[in-house]
C-alpha atoms as a PDB file:
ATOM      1  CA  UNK A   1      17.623  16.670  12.315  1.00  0.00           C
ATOM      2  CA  UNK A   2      14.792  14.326  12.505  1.00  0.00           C
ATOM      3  CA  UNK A   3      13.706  12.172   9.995  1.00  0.00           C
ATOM      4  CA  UNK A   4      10.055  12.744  10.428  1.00  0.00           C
ATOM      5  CA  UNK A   5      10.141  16.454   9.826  1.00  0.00           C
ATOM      6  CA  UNK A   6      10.406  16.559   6.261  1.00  0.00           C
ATOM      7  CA  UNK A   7       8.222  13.389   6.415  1.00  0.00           C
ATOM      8  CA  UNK A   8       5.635  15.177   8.167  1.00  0.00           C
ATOM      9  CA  UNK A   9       6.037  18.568   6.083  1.00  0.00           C
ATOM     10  CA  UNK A  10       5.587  16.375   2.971  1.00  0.00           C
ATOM     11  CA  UNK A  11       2.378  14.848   4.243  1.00  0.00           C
ATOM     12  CA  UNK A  12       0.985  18.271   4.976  1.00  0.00           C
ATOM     13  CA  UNK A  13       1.918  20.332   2.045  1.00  0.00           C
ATOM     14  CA  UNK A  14       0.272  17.454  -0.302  1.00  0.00           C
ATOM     15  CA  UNK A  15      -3.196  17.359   1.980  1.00  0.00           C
ATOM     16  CA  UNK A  16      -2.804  21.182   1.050  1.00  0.00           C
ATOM     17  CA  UNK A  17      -2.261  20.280  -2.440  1.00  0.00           C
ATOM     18  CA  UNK A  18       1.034  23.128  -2.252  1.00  0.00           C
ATOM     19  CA  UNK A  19       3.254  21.583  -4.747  1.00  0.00           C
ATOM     20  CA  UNK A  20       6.141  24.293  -3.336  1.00  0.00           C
ATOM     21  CA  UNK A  21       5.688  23.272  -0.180  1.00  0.00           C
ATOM     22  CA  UNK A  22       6.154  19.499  -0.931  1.00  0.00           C
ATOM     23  CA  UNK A  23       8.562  19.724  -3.170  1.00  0.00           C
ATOM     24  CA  UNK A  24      10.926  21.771  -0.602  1.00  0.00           C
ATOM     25  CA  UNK A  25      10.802  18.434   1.370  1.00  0.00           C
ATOM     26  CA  UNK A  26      12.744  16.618  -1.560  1.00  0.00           C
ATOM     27  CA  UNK A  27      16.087  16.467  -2.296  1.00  0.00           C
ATOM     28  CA  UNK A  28      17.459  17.057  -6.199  1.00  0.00           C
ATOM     29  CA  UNK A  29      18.392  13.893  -6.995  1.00  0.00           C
ATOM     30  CA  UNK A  30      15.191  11.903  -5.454  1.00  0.00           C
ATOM     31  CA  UNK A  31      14.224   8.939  -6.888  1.00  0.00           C
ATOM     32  CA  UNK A  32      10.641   6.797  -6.149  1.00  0.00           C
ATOM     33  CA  UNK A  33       9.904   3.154  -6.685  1.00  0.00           C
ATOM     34  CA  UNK A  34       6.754   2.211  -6.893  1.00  0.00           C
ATOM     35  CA  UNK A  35       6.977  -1.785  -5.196  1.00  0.00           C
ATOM     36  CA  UNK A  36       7.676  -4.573  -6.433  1.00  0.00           C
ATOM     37  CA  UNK A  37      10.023  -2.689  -9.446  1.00  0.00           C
ATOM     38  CA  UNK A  38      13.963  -2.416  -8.962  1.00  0.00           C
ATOM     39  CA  UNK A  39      13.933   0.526 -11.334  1.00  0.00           C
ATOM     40  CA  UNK A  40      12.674   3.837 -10.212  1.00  0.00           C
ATOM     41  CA  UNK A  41       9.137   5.367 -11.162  1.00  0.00           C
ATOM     42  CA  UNK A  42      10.389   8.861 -11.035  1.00  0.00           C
ATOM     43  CA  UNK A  43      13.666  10.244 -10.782  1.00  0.00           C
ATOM     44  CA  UNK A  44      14.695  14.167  -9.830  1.00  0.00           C
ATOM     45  CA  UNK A  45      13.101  17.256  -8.034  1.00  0.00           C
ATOM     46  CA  UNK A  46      11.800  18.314 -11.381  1.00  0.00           C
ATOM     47  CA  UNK A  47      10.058  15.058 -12.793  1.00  0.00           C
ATOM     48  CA  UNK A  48       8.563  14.489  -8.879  1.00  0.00           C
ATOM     49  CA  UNK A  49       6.932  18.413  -9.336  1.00  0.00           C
ATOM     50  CA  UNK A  50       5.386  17.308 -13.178  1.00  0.00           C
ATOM     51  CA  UNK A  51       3.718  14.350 -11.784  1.00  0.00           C
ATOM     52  CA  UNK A  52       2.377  15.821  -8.886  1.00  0.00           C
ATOM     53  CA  UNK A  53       1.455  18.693 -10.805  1.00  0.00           C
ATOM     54  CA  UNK A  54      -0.638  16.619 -13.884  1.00  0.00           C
ATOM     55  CA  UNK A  55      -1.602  13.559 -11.570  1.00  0.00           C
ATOM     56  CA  UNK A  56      -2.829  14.582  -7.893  1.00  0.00           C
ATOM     57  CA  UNK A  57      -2.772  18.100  -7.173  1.00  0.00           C
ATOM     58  CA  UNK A  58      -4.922  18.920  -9.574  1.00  0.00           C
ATOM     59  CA  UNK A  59      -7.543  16.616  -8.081  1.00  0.00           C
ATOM     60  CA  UNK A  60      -9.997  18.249  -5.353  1.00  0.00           C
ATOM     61  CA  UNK A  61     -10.808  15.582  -3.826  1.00  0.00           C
ATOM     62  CA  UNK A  62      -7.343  14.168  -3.367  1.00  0.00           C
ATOM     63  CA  UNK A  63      -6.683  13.402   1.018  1.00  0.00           C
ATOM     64  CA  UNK A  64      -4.193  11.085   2.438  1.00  0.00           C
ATOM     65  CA  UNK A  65      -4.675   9.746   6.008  1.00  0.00           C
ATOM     66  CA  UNK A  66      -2.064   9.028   8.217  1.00  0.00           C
ATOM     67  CA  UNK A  67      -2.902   5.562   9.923  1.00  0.00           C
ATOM     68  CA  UNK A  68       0.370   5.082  11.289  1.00  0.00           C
ATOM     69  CA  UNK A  69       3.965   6.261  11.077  1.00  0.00           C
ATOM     70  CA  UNK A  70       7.181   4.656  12.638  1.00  0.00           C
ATOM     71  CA  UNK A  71      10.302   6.519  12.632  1.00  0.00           C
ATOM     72  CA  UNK A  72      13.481   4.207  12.334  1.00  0.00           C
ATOM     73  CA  UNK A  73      17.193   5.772  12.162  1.00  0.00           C
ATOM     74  CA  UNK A  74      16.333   8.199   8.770  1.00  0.00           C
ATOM     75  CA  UNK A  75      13.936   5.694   7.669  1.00  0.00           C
ATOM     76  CA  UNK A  76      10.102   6.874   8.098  1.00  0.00           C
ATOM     77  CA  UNK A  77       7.128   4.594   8.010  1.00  0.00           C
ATOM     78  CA  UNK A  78       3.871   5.776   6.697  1.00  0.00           C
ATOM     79  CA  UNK A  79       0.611   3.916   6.446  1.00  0.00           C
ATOM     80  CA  UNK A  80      -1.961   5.859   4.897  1.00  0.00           C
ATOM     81  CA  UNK A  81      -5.435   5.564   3.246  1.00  0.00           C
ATOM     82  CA  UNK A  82      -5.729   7.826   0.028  1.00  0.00           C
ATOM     83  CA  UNK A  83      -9.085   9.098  -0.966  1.00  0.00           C
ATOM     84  CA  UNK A  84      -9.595  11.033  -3.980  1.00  0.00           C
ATOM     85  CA  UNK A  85      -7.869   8.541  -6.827  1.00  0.00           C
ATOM     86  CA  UNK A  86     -10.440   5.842  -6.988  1.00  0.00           C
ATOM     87  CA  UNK A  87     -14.214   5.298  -5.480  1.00  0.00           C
ATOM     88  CA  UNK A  88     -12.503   3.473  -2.953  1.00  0.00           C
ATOM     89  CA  UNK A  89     -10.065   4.776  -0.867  1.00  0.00           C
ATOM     90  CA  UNK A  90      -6.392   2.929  -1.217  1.00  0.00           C
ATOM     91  CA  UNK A  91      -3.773   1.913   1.175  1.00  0.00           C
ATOM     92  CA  UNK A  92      -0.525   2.352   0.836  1.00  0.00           C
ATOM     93  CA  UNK A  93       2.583   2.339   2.765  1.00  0.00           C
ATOM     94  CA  UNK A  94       5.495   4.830   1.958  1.00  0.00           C
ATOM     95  CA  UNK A  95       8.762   4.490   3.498  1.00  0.00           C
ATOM     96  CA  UNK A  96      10.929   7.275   3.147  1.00  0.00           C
ATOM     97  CA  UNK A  97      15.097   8.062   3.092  1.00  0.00           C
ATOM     98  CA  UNK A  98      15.701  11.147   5.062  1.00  0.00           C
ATOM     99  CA  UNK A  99      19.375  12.618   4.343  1.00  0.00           C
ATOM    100  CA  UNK A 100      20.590  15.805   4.863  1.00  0.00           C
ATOM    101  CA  UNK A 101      16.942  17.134   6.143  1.00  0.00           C
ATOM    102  CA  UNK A 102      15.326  16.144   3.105  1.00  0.00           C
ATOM    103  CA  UNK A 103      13.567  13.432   1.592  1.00  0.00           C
ATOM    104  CA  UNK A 104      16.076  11.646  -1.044  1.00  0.00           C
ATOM    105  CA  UNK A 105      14.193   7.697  -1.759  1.00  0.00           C
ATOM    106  CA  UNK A 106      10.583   7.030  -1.319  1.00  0.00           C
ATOM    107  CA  UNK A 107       9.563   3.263  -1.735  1.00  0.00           C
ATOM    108  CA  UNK A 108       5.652   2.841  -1.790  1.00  0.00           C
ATOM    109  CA  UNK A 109       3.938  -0.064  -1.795  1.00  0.00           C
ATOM    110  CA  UNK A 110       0.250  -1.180  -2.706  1.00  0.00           C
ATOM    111  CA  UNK A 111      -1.889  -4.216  -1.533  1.00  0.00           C
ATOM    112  CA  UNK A 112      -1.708  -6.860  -4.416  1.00  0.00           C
END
């Protein structure tokens, strides 16, 4: 399986604000690091689905934009600008781990 698909399927599902649909792109035991911390931000399915949930899907205005994705072995490469959290839309860059079809470690990273 590509790595991209459940990349992509993510990306879609969270412009649709479909918290099922994003979180069936995730894999049980996912963790997410928000750069530059070693220790995780969230960790499991279940605490991904509560944030999402209390801190962006409920927000109409929430968009990301895909400004560029590269795909490298099961490592996936998104830039994107998010509107909808701030006046000003943010950048970010997400890489994700892709294993067994689904999306296990996301690292994302913010301008300084």
């Amino acid at each position: 399986m590509c790595a991209e698909l459940p990349v992509e399927a993510q990306f879609q599902a969270y412009n649709a604000r479909d918290l099922t649909a994003f979180l069936a792109c995730f894999a049980e035991e996912f963790k997410g690091y928000r750069m530059p911390t070693e220790a995780p931000s969230t960790v499991g399915k279940g605490a991904l689905g509560a944030f999402y949930a209390e801190h962006r899907f409920n927000n109409p205005a929430l968009r990301a934009e895909l400004l560029s994705r590269t795909v490298m072995g099961n490592k996936v490469f998104d830039h994107e600008r998010i509107h909808g959290l701030s006046p000003e839309p943010l950048e970010s860059l997400a890489v994700f781990e892709v294993e067994a079809g689904l999306i296990k470690t996301a690292w994302f990273y913010f301008p300084s």
